[in-house]
PDB file of N, CA and C in Angstrom:
ATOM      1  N   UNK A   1      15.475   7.539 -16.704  1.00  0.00           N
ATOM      2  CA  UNK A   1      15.733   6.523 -17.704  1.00  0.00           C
ATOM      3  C   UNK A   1      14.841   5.321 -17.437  1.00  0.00           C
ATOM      4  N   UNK A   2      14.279   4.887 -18.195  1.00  0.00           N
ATOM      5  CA  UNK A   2      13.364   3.566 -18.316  1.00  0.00           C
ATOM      6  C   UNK A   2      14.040   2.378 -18.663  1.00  0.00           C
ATOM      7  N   UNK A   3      13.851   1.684 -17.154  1.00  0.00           N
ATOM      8  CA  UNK A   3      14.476   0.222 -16.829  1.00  0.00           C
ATOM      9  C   UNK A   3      13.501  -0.904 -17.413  1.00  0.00           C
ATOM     10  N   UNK A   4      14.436  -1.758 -18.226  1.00  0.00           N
ATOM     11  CA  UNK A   4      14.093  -3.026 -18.229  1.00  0.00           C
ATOM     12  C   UNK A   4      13.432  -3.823 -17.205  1.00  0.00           C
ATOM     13  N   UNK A   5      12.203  -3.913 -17.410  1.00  0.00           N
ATOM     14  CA  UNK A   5      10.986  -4.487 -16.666  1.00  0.00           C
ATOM     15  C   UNK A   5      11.757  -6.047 -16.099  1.00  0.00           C
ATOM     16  N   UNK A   6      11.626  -6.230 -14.592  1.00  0.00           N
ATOM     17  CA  UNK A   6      12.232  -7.767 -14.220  1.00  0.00           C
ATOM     18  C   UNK A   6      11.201  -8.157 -13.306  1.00  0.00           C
ATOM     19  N   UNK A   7      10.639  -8.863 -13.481  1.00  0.00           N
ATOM     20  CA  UNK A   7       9.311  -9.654 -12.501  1.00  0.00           C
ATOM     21  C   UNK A   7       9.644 -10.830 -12.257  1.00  0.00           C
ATOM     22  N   UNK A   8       9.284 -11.288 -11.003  1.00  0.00           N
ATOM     23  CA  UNK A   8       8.964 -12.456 -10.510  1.00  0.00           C
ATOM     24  C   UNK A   8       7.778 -13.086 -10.089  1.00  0.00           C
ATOM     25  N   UNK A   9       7.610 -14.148 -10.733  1.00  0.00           N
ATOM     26  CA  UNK A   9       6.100 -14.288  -9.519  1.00  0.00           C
ATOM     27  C   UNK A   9       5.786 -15.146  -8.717  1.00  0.00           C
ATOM     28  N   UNK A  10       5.057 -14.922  -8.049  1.00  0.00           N
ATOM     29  CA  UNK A  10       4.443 -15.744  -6.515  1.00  0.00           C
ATOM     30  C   UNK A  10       3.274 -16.759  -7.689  1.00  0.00           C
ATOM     31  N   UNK A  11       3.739 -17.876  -7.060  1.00  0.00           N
ATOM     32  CA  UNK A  11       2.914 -19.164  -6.992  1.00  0.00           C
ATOM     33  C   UNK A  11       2.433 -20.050  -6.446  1.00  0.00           C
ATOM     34  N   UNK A  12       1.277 -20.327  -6.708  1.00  0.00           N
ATOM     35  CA  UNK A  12       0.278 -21.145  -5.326  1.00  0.00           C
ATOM     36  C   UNK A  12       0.685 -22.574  -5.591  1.00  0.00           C
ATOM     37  N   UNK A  13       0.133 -23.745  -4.728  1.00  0.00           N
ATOM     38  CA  UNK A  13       0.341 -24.961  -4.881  1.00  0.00           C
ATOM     39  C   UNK A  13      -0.033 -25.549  -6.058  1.00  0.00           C
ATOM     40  N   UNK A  14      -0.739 -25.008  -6.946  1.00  0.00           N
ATOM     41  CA  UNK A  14      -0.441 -25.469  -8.334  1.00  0.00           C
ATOM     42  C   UNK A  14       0.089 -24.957  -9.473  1.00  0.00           C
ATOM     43  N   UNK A  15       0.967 -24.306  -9.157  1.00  0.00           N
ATOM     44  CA  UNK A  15       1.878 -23.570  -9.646  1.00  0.00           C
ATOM     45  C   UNK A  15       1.018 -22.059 -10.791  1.00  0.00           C
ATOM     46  N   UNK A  16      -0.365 -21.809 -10.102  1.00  0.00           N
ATOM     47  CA  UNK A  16      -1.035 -20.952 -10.983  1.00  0.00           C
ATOM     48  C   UNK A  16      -0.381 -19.601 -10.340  1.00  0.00           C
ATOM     49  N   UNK A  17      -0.014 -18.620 -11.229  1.00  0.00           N
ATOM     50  CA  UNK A  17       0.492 -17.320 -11.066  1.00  0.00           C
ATOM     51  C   UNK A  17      -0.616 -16.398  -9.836  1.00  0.00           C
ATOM     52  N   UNK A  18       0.123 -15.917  -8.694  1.00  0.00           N
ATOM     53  CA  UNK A  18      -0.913 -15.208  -7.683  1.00  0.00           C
ATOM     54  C   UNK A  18      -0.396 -13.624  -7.442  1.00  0.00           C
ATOM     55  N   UNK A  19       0.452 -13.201  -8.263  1.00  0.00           N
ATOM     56  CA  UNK A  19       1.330 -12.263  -7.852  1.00  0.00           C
ATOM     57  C   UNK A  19       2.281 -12.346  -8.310  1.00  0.00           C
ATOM     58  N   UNK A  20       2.876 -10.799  -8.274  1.00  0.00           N
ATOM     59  CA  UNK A  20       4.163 -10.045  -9.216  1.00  0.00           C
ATOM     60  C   UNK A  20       5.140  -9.439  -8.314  1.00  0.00           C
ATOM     61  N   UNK A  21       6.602  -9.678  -8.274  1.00  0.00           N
ATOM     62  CA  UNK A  21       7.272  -8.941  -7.772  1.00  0.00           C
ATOM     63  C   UNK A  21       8.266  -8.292  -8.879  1.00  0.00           C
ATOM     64  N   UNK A  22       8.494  -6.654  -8.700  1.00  0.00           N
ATOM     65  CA  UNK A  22       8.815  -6.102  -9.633  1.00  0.00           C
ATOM     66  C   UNK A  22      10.207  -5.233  -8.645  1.00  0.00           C
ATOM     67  N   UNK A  23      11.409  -4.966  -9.693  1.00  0.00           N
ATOM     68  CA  UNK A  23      12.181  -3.968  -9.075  1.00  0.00           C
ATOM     69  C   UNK A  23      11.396  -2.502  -8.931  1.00  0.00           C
ATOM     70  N   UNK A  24      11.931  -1.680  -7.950  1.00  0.00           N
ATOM     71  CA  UNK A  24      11.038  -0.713  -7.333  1.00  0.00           C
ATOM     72  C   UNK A  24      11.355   0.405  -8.256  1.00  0.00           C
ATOM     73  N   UNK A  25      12.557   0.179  -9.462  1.00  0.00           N
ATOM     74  CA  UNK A  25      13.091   1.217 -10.581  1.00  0.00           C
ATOM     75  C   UNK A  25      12.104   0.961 -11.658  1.00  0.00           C
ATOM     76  N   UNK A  26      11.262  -0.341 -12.180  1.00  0.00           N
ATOM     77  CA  UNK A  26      10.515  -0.662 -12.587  1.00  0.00           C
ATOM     78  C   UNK A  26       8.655  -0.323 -12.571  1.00  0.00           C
ATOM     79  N   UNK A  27       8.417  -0.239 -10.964  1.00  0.00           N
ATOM     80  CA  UNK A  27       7.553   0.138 -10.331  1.00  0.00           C
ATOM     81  C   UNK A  27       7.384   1.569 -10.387  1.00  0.00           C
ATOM     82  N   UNK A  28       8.364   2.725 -10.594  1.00  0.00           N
ATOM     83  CA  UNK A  28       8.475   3.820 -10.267  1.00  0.00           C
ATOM     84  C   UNK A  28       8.221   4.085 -11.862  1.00  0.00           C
ATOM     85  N   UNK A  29       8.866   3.453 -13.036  1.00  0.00           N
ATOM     86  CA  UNK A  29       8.276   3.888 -14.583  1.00  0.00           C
ATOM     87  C   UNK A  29       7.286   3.217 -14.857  1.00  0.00           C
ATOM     88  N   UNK A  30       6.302   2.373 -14.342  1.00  0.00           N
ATOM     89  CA  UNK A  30       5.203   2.212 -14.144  1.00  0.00           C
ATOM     90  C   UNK A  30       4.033   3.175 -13.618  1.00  0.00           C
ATOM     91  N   UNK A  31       4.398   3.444 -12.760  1.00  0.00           N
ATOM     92  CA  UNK A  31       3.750   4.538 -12.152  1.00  0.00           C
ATOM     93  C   UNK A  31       3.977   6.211 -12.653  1.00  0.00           C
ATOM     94  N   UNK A  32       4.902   6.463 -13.580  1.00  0.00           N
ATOM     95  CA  UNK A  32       4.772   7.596 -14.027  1.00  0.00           C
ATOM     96  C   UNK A  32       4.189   7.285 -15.579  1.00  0.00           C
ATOM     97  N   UNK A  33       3.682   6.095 -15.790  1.00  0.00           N
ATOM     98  CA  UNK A  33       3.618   5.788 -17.255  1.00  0.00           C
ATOM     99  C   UNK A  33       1.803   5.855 -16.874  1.00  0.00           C
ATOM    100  N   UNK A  34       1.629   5.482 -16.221  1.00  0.00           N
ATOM    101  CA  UNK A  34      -0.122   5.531 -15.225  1.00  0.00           C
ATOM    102  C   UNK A  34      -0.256   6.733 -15.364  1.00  0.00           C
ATOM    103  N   UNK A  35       0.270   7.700 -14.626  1.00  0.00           N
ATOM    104  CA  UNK A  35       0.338   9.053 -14.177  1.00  0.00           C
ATOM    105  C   UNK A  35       0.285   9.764 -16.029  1.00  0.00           C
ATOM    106  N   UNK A  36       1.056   9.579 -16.697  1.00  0.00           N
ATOM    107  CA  UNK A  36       0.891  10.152 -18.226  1.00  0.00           C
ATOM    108  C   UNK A  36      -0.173   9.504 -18.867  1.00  0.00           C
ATOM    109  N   UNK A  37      -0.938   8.801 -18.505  1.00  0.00           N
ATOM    110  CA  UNK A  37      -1.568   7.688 -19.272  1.00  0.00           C
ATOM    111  C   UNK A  37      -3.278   8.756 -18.483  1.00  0.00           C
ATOM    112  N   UNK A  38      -3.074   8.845 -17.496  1.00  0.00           N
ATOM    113  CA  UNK A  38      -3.995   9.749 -17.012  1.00  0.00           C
ATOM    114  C   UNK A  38      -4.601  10.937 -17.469  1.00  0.00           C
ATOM    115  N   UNK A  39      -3.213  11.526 -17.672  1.00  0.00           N
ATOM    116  CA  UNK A  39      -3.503  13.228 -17.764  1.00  0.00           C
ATOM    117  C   UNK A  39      -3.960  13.400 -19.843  1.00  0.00           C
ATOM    118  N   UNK A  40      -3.594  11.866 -19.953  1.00  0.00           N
ATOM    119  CA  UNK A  40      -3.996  12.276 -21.458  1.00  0.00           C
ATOM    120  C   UNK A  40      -5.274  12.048 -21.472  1.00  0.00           C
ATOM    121  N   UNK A  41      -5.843  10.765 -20.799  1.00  0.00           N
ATOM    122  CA  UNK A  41      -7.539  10.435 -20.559  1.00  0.00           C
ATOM    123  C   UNK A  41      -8.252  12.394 -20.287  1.00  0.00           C
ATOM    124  N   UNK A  42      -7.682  12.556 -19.357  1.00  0.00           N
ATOM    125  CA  UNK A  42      -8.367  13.518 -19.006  1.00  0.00           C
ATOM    126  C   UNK A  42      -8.421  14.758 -19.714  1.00  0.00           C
ATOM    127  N   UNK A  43      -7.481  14.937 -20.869  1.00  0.00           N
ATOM    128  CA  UNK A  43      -7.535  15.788 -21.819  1.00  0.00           C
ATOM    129  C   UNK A  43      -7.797  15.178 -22.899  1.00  0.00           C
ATOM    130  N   UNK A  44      -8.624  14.146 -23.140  1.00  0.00           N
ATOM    131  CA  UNK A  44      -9.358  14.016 -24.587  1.00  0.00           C
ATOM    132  C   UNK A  44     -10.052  14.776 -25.087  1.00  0.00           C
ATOM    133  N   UNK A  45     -10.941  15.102 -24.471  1.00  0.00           N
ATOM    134  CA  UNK A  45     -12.000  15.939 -25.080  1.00  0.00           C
ATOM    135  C   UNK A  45     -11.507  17.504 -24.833  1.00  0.00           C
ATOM    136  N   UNK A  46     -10.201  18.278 -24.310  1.00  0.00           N
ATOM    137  CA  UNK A  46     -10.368  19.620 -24.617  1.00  0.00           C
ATOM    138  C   UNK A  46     -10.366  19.942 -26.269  1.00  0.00           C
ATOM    139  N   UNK A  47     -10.140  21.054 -26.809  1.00  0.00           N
ATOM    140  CA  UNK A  47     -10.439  21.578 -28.342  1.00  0.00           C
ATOM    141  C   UNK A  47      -9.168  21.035 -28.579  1.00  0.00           C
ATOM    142  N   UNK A  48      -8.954  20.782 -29.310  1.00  0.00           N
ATOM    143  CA  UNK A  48      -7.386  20.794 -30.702  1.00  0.00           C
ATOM    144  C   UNK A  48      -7.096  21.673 -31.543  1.00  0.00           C
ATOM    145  N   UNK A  49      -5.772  22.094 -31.562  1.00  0.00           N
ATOM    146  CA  UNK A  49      -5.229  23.349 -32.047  1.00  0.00           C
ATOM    147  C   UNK A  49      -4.197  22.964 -32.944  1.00  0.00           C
ATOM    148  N   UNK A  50      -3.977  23.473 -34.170  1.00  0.00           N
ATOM    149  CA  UNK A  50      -3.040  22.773 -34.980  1.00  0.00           C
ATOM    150  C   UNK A  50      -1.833  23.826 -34.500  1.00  0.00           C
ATOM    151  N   UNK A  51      -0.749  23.200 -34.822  1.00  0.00           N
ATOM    152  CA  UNK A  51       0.485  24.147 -34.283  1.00  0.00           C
ATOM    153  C   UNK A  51       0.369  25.478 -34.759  1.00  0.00           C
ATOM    154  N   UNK A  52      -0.131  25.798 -36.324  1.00  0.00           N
ATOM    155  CA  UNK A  52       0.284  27.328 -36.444  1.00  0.00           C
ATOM    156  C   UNK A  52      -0.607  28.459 -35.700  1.00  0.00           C
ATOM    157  N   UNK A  53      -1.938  27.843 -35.286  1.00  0.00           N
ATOM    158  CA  UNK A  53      -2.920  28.151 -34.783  1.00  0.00           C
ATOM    159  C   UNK A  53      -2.216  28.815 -33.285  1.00  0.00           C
ATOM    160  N   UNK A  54      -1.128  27.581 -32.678  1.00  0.00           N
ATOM    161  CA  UNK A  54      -0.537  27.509 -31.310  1.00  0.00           C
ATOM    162  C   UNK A  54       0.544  28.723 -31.531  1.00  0.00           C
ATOM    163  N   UNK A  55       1.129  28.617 -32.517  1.00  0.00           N
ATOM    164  CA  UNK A  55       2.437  29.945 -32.633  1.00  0.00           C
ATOM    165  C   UNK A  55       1.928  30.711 -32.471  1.00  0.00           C
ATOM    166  N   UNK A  56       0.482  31.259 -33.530  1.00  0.00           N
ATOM    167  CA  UNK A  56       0.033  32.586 -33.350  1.00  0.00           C
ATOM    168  C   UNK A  56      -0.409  33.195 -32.195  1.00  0.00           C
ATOM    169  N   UNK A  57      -0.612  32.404 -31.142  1.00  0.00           N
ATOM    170  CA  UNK A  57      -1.630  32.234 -30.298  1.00  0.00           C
ATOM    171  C   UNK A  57      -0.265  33.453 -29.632  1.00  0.00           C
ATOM    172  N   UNK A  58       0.561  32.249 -29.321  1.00  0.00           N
ATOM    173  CA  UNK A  58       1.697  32.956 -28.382  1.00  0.00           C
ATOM    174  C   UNK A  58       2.562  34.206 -28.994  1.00  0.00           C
ATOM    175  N   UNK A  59       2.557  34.515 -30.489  1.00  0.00           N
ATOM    176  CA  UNK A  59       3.238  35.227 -30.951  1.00  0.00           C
ATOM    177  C   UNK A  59       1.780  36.693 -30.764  1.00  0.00           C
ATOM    178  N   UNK A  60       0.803  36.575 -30.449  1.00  0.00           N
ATOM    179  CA  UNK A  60       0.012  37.853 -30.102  1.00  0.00           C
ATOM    180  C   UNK A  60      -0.053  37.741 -28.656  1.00  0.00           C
ATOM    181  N   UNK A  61       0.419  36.781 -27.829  1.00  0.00           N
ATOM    182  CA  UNK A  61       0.634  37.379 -26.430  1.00  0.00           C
ATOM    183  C   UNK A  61       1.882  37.464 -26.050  1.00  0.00           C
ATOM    184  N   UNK A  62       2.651  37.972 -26.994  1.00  0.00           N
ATOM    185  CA  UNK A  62       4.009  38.192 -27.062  1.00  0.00           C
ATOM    186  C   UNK A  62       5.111  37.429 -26.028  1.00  0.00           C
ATOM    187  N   UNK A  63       4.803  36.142 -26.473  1.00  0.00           N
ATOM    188  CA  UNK A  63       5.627  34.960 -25.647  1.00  0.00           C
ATOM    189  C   UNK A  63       6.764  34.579 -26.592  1.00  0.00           C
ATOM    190  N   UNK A  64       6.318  34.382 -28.035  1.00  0.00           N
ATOM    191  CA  UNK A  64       7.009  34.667 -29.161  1.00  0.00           C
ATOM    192  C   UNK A  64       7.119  35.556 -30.115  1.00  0.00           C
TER     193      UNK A  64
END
């Protein structure tokens, strides 16, 4: 389940923002949102298949 993002931040002597502290339930859907954010970069460029294209595919290797 994806938690409501809660940050705090670290501030220098003039009160300019230097850093984030985040709950670690926060940090963890961050990091799987990176992780999906990845694997789609890296599948841009395979081919595109429209779904009926995808049924048939599996309905002649008898998956369906």
């Amino acid at each position: 389940m994806k938690s409501k993002l809660k940050e705090q931040f670290i501030t220098d002597a003039k009160g300019h923002k230097r850093a984030v502290v985040i709950d670690i339930d926060s940090y963890y859907d961050l990091m799987e949102d990176v992780a999906d954010l990845r694997v789609v970069a890296e599948r841009k460029n395979n081919p595109k298949y429209s779904s009926t294209h995808f049924i048939l595919k599996l309905k002649k290797n008898g998956i369906l």
